[in-house]
Protein backbone atom coordinates (compact mmCIF):
# COMPACT_ATOMS: atom_id res chain seq x y z
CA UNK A 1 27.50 119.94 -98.64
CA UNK A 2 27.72 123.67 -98.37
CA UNK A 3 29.38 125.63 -100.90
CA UNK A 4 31.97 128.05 -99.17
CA UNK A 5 32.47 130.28 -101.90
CA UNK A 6 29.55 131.89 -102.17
CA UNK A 7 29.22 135.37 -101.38
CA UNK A 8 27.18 136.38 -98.26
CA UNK A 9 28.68 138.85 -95.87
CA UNK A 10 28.80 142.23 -96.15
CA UNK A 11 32.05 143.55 -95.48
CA UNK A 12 30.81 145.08 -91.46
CA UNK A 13 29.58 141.81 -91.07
CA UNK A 14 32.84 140.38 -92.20
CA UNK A 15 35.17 142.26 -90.14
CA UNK A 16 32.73 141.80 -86.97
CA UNK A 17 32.92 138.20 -87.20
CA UNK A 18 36.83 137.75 -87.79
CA UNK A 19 37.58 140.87 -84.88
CA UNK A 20 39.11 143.47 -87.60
CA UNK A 21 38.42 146.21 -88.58
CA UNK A 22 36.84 147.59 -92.23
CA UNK A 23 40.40 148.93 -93.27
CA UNK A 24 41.87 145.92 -92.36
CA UNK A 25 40.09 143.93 -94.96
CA UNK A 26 40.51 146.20 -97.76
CA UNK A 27 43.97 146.78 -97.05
CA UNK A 28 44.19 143.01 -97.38
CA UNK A 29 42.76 143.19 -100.82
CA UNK A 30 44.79 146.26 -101.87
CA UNK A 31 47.25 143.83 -100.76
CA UNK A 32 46.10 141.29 -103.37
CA UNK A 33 45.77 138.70 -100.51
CA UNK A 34 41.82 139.41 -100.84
CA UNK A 35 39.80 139.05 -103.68
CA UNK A 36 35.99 140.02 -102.79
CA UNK A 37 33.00 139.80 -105.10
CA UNK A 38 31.55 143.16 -105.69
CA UNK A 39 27.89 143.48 -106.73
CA UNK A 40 27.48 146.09 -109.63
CA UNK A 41 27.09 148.48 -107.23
CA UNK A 42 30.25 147.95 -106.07
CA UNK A 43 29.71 146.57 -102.51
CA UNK A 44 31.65 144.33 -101.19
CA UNK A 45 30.72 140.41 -100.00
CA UNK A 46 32.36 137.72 -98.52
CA UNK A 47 32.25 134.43 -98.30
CA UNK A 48 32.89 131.39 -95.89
CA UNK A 49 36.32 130.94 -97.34
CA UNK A 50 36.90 134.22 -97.70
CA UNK A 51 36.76 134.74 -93.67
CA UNK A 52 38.75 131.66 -93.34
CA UNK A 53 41.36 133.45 -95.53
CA UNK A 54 41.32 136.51 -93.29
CA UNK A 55 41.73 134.36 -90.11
CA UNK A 56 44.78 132.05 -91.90
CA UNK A 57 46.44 135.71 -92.41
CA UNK A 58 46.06 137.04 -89.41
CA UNK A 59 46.96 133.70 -87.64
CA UNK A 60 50.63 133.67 -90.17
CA UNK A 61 50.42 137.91 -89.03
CA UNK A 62 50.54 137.72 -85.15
CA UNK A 63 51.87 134.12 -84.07
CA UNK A 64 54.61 133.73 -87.01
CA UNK A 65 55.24 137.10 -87.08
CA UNK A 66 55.02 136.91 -90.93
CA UNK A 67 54.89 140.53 -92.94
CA UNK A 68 52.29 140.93 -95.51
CA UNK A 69 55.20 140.84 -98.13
CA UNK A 70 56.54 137.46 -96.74
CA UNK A 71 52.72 136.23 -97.16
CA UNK A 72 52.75 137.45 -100.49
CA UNK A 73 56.15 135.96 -100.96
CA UNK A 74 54.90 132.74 -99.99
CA UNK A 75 51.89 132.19 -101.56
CA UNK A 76 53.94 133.20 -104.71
CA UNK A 77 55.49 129.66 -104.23
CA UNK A 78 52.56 127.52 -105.03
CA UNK A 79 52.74 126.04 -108.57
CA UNK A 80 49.79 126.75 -110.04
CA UNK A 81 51.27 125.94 -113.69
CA UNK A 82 51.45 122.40 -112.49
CA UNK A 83 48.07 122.56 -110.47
CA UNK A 84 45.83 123.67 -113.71
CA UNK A 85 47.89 122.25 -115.74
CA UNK A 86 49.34 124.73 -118.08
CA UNK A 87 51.70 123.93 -121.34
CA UNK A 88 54.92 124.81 -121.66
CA UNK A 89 54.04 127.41 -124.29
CA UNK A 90 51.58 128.72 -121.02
CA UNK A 91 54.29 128.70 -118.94
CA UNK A 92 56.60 131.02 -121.25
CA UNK A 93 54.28 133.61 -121.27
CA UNK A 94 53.27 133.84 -117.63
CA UNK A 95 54.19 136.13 -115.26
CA UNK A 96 52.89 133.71 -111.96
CA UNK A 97 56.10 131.34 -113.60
CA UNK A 98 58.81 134.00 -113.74
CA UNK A 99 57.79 136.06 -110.75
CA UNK A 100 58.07 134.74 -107.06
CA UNK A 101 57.24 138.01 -104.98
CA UNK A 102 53.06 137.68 -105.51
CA UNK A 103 50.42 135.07 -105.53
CA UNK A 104 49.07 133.89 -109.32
CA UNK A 105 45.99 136.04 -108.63
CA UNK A 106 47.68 139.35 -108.46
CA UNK A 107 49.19 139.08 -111.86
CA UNK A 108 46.95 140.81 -115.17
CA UNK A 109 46.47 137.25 -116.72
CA UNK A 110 45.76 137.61 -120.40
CA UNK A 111 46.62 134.68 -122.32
CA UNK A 112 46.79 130.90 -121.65
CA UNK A 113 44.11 129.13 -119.03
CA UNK A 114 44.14 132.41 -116.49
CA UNK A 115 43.62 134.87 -118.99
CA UNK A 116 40.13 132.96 -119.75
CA UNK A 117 39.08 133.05 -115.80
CA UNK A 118 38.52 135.65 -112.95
CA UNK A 119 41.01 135.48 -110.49
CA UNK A 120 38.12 135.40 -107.31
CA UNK A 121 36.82 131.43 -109.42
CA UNK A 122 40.42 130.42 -109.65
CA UNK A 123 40.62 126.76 -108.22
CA UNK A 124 43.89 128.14 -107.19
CA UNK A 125 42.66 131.21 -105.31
CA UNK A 126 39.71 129.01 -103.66
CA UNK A 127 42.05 125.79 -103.13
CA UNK A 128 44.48 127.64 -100.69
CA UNK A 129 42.39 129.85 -98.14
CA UNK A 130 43.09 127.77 -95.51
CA UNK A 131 46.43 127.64 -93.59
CA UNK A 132 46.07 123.84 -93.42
CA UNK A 133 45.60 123.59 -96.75
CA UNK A 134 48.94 125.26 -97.72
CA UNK A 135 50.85 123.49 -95.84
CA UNK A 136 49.16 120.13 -96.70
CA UNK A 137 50.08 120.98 -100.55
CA UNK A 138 53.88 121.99 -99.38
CA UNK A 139 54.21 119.49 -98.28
CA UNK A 140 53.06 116.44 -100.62
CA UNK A 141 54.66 118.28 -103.44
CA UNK A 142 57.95 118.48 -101.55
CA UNK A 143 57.78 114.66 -100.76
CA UNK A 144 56.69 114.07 -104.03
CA UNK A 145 59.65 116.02 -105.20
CA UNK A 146 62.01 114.63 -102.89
CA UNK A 147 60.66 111.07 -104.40
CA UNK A 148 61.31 112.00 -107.32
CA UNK A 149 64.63 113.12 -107.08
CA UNK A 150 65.75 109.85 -104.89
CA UNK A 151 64.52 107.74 -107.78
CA UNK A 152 66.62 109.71 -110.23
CA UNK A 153 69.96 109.48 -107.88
CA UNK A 154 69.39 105.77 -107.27
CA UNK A 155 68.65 104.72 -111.15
């Protein structure tokens, strides 16, 4: 199995092969909805699920008509406190858990499991680059939720 992550394209080659242009992609990471390695020389490259980020963006862009605030907005929603599996005491201190207008990534993690990681090796960042894969996750954690909450209104 190949591993999707790893860096490869430069970022011509990446904007060739998704149809966008070169300002496109960095705007994407000023954005914070991009997070591309950069050699020491500070090049960018991109990997396999980096371009299927790009194309789940510009998919949510032009057919749902979706801002790049609502994007952020939504990808703010995913509960990555309950995904790695952060304490309470994490959870206090963490700006991912009080805030709801960015993704987990864009946040200056110090403290707690985050503050220990880059943001680009986050299982969180790499988990949800696909479209399919966010809405997979929305929706087993809201039927899981919903579950839940049945089972406490029935006992």
């Amino acid at each position: 199995m190949r591993d999707k992550t790893i860096p490869k394209y430069t970022i011509s080659s990446a904007a060739e092969l998704l149809g966008v242009s070169i300002p496109t992609l960095r705007l994407y990471e000023k954005e914070g909805l991009l997070i591309p390695y950069k050699k020491k020389s500070n090049h960018r490259r991109y990997s396999e699920s980096d371009l299927e980020r790009v194309r789940c963006i510009r998919f949510v862009i032009n057919e749902d008509k979706i801002s790049i605030a609502g994007i952020k907005r939504i990808l703010s929603l995913i509960p990555c406190w309950d995904l790695l599996g952060c304490t309470e005491e994490d959870r206090a201190e963490c700006l991912a858990f009080k805030d709801h207008t960015k993704p987990c990534w864009n946040h200056n993690h110090t403290e707690g499991i985050c503050g220990k990681m880059e943001c680009r090796e986050c299982k969180i960042y790499n988990h949800f680059a696909s479209c399919n894969d966010i809405k997979e996750s929305i929706i087993a954690r809201s039927l899981n939720f919903n579950m839940k909450t049945y089972k406490e209104t029935i006992t």
